[in-house]
Protein backbone atom coordinates (compact mmCIF):
# COMPACT_ATOMS: atom_id res chain seq x y z
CA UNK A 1 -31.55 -2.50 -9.90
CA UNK A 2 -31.28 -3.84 -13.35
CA UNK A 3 -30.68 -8.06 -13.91
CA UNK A 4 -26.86 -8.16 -14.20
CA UNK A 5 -27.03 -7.10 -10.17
CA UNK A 6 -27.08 -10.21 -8.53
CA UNK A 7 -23.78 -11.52 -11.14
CA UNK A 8 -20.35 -11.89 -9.47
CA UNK A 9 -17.26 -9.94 -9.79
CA UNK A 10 -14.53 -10.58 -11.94
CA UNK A 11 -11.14 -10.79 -9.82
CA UNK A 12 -7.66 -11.99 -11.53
CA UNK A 13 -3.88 -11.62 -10.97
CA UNK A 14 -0.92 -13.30 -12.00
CA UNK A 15 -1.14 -15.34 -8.52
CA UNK A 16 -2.36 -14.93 -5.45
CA UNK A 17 -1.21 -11.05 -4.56
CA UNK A 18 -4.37 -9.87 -5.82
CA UNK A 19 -5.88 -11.65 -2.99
CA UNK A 20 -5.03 -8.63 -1.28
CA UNK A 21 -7.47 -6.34 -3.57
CA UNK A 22 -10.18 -9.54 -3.06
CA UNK A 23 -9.79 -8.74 0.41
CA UNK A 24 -9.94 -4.91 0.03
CA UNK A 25 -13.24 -5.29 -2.62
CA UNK A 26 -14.82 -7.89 -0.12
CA UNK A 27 -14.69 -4.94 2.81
CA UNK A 28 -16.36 -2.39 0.73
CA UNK A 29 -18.87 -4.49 -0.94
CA UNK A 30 -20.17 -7.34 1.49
CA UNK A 31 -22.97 -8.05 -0.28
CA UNK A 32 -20.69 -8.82 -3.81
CA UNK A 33 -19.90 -12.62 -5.06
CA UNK A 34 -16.76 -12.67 -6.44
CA UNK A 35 -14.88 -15.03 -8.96
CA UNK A 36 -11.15 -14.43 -8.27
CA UNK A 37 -8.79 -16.72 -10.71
CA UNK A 38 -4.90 -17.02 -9.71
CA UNK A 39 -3.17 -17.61 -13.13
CA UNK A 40 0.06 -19.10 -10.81
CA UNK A 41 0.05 -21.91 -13.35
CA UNK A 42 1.42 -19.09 -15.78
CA UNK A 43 3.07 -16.88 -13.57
CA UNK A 44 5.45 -14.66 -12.75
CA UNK A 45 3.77 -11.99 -15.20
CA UNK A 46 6.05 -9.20 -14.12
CA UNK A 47 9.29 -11.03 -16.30
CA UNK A 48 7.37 -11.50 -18.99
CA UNK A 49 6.64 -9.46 -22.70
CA UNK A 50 3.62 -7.63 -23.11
CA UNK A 51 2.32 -10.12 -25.82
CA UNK A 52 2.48 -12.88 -23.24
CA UNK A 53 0.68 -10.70 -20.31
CA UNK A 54 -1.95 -9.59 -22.53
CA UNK A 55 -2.61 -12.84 -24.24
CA UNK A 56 -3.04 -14.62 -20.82
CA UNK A 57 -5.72 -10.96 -20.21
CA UNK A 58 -8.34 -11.56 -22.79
CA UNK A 59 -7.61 -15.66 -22.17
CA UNK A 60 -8.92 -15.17 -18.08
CA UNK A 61 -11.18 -12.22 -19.10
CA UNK A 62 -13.41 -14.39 -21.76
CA UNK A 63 -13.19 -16.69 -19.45
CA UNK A 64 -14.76 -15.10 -17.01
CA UNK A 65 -17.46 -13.63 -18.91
CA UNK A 66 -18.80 -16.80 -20.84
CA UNK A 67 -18.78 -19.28 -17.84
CA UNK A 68 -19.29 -16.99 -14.64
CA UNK A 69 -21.48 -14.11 -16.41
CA UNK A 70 -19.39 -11.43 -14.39
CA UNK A 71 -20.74 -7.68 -13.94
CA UNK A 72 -17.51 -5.89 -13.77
CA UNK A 73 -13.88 -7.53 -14.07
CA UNK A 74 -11.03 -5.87 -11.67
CA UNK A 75 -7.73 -6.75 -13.02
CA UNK A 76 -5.84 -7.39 -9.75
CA UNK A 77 -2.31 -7.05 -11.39
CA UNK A 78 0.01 -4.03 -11.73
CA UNK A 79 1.64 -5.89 -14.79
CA UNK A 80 -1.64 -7.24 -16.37
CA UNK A 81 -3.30 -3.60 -16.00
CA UNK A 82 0.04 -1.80 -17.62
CA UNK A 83 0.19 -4.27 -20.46
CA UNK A 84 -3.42 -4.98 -21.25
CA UNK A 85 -6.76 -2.95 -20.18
CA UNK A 86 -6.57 -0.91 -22.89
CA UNK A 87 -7.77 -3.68 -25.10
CA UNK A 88 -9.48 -5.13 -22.56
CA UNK A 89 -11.60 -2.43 -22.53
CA UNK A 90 -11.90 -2.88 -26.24
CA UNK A 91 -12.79 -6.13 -26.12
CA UNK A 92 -15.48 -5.74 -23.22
CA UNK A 93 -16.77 -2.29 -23.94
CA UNK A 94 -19.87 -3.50 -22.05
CA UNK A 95 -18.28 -4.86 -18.73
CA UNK A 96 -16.66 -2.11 -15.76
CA UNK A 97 -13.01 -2.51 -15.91
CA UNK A 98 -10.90 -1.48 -12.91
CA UNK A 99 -7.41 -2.05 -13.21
CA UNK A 100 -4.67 -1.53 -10.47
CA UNK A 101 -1.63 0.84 -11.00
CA UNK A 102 1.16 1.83 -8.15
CA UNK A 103 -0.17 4.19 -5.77
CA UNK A 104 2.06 7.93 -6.36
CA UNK A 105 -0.66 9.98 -6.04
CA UNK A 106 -1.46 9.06 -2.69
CA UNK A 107 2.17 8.88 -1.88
CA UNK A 108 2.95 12.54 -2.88
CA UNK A 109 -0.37 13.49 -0.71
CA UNK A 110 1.19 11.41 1.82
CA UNK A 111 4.81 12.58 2.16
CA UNK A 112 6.26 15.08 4.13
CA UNK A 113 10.29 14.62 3.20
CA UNK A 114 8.85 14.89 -0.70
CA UNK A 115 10.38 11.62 -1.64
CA UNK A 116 8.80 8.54 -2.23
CA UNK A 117 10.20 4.95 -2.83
CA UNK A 118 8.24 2.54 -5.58
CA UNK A 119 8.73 -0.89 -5.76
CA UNK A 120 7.55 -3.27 -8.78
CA UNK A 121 8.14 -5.69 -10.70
CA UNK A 122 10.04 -4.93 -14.11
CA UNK A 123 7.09 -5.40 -16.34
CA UNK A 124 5.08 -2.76 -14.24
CA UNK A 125 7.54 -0.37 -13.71
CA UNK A 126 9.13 -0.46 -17.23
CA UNK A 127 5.78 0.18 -18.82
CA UNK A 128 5.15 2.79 -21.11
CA UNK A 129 1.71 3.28 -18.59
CA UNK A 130 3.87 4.07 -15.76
CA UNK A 131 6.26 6.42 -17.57
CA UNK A 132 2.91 8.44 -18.38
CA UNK A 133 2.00 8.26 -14.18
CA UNK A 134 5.21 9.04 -13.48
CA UNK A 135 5.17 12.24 -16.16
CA UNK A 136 1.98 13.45 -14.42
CA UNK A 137 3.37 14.06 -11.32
CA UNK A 138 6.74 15.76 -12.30
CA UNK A 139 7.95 18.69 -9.88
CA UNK A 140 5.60 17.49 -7.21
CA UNK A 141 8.10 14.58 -5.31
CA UNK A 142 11.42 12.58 -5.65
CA UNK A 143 10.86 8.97 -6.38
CA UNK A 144 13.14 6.61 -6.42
CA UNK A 145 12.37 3.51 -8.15
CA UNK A 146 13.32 0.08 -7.84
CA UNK A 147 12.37 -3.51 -9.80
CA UNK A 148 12.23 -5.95 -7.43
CA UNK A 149 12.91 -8.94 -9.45
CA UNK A 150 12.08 -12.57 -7.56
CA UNK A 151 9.92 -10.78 -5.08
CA UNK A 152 6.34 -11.91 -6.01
CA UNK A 153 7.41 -15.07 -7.14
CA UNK A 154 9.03 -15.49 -3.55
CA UNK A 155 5.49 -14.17 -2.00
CA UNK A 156 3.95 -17.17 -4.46
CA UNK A 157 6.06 -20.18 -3.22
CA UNK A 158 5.16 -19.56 -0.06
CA UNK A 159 2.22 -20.55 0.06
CA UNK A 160 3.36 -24.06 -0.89
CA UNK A 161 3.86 -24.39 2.74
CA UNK A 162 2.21 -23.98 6.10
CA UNK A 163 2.38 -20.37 7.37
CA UNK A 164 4.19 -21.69 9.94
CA UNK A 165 7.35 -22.26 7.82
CA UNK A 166 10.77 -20.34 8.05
CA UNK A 167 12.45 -21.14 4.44
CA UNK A 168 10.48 -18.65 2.61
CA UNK A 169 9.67 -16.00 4.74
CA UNK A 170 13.90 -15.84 5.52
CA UNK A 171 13.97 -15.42 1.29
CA UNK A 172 11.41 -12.89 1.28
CA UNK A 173 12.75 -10.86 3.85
CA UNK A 174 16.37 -11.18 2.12
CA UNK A 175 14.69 -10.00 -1.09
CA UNK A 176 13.41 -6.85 0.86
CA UNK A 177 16.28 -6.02 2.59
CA UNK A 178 18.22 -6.22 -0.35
CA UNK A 179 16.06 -3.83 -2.64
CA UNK A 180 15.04 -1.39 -0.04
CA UNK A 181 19.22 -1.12 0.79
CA UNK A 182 19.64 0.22 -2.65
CA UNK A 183 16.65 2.92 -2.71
CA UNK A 184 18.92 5.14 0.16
CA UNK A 185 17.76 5.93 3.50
CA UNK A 186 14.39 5.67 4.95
CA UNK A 187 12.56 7.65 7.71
CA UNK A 188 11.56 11.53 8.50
CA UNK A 189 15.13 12.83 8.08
CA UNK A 190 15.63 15.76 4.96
CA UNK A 191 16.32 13.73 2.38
CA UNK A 192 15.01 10.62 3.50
CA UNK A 193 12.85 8.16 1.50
CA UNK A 194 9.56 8.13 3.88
CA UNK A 195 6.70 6.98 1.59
CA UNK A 196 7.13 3.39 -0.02
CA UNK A 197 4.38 2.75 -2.92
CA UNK A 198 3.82 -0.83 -2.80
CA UNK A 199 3.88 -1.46 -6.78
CA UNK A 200 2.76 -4.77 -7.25
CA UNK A 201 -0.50 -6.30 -5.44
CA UNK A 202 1.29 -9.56 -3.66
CA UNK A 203 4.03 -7.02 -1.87
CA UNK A 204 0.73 -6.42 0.43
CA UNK A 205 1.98 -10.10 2.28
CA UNK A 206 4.82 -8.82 2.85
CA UNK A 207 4.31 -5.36 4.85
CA UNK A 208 4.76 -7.06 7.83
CA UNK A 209 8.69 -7.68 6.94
CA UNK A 210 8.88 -4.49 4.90
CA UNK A 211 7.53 -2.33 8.10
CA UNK A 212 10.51 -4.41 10.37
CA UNK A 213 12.81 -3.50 8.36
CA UNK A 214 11.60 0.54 7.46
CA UNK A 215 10.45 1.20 10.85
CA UNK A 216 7.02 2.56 11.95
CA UNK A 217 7.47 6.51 10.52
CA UNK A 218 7.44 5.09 6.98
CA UNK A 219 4.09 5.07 5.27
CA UNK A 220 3.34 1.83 3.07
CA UNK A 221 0.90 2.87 0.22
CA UNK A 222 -0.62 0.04 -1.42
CA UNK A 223 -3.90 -0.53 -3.74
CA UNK A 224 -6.54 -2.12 -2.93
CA UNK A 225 -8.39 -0.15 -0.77
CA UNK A 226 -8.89 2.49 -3.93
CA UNK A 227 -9.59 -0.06 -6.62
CA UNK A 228 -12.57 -1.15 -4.26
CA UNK A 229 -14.00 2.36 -4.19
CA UNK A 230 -13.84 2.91 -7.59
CA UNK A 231 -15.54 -0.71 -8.35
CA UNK A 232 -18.41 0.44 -5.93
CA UNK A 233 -18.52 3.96 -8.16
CA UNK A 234 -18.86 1.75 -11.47
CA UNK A 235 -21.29 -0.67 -10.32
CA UNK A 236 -23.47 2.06 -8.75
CA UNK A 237 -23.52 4.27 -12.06
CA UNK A 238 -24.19 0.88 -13.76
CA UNK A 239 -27.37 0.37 -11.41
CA UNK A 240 -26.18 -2.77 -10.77
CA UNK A 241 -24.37 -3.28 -7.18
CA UNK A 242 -26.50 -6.50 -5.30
CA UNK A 243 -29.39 -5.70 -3.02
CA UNK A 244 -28.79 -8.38 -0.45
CA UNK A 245 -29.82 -6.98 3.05
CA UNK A 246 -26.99 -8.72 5.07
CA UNK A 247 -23.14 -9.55 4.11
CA UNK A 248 -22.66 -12.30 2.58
CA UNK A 249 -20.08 -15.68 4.07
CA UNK A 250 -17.26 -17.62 2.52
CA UNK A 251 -19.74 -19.31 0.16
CA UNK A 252 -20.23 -16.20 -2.29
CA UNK A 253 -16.48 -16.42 -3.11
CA UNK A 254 -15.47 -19.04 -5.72
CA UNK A 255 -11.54 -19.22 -6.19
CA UNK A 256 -10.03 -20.92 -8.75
CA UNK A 257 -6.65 -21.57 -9.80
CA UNK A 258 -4.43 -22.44 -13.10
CA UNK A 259 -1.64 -23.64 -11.07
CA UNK A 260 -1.85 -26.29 -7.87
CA UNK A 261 -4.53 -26.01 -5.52
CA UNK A 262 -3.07 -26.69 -2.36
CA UNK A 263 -0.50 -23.38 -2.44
CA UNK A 264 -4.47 -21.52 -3.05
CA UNK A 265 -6.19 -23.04 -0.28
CA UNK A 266 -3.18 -22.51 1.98
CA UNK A 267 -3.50 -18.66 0.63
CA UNK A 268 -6.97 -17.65 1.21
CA UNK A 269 -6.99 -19.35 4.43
CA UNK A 270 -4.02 -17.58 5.74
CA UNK A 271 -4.93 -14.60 4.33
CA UNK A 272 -8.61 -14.41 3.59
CA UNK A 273 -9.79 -16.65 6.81
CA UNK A 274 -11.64 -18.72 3.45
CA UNK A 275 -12.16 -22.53 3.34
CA UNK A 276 -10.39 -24.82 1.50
CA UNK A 277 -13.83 -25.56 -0.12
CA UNK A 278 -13.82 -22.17 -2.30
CA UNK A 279 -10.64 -23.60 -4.26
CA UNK A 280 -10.60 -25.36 -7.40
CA UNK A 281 -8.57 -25.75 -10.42
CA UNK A 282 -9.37 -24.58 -14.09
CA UNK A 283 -7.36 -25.61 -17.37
CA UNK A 284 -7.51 -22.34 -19.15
């Protein structure tokens, strides 16, 4: 174990979808503190430029390093990741970088009709990055794609309210239904799309609606699980994943938000089962 070992990980999306990866890196390494920023206060990134998305990167990313001394940064956000890790990575040639992109090479593994649905945001799935994935894996599926503008930023608002409440969750299913109605047909039929690629880390909130509406032969591919394994891959070739002998509770997770704090808290304890205490805010 070298000194860096005991030094959180770096966590930050757009909002709060890349809670969903927090949760994911959380399962695989217990023993991990983690810094997870929600820029919401800057958000959505995915109908934004480039210049913006990036800027907003190496902002959160110095950020991180110079007050919270991360060991690795994982950038939570389809849209951040497409637009910015490559400098990133030139900027912090010393730090592990994971980023997140949308899932099609477990969906081809994973479907048997050989076509797979992707949905994203427009930033992510207009990206020169995800032309390139989607080059790589000519001849070997059909995918249909589909932007899902709104979506995410749907997912975000709702958390301005108790889980409890019907307004948003009545938006974000319209939103679904209406962009999964203009990808085709879904199931196990010839033809039919049965592998939907979950392209954009706060879509993971909304499986629940997204699997009522598909139907239980459709396979929902999202990230997180992944980016977690290949975090524990960098951190062990780095010598420096923790050494703690039991998992660690709420306390080694410090959350912090750009935008309001009470649409955070009421995220990470819906989704996270994490205390209101965790939350703060950060002008950044």
């Amino acid at each position: 174990m070298n000194d860096t070992a005991q030094q959180p990980i770096g966590v930050f999306d757009s909002g709060v979808g890349g809670l969903s990866v927090l949760q994911a890196l959380r399962a695989e390494l217990p023993h991990e503190r983690f810094v997870y920023l929600a820029d919401s206060g800057h958000a959505p990134y995915g109908e934004r430029g480039d210049a913006y998305v990036a800027a907003r990167t190496h902002a959160i990313s110095d950020f991180l390093c110079a007050q919270h001394h991360i060991k690795a940064l994982v950038v939570a956000c389809n849209t951040a990741t497409a637009a910015a890790i490559h400098e990133a990575r030139v900027r912090h040639p010393q730090l592990p970088l994971v980023g997140v992109e949308p899932a099609l090479k477990p969906a081809v593994a994973a479907t048997r009709t050989g076509h797979v649905g992707v949905i994203g945001t427009r930033g992510t799935l207009g990206s020169a990055k995800f032309a390139r994935l989607l080059a790589s894996l000519e001849g070997q599926a059909r995918f249909t794609i589909q932007p899902c503008d709104g979506l995410a930023h749907a997912i975000e608002r709702s958390t301005a309210h108790p889980p409890t409440a019907t307004q948003d969750a009545t938006e974000i299913r319209a939103l679904c239904a209406q962009y999964t109605g203009a990808m085709g047909p879904f199931g196990t039929e010839e033809g039919a799309i049965d592998t939907l690629v979950l392209g954009c880390t706060h879509y993971v909130f909304a499986q629940d609606i997204l699997r009522d509406l598909l139907g239980p032969d459709v396979a929902l591919i999202a990230t997180g699980e992944p980016v977690a394994r290949q975090t524990r891959r960098l951190l062990q070739t780095a010598h420096a994943l923790a050494c703690q002998e039991t998992p660690l509770g709420a306390d080694a997770v410090t959350v912090f938000t750009t935008g309001a704090l009470e649409p955070l808290q009421n995220a990470v304890g819906r989704w996270l089962q994490l205390p209101a205490r965790c939350c703060s805010t950060v002008d950044l």
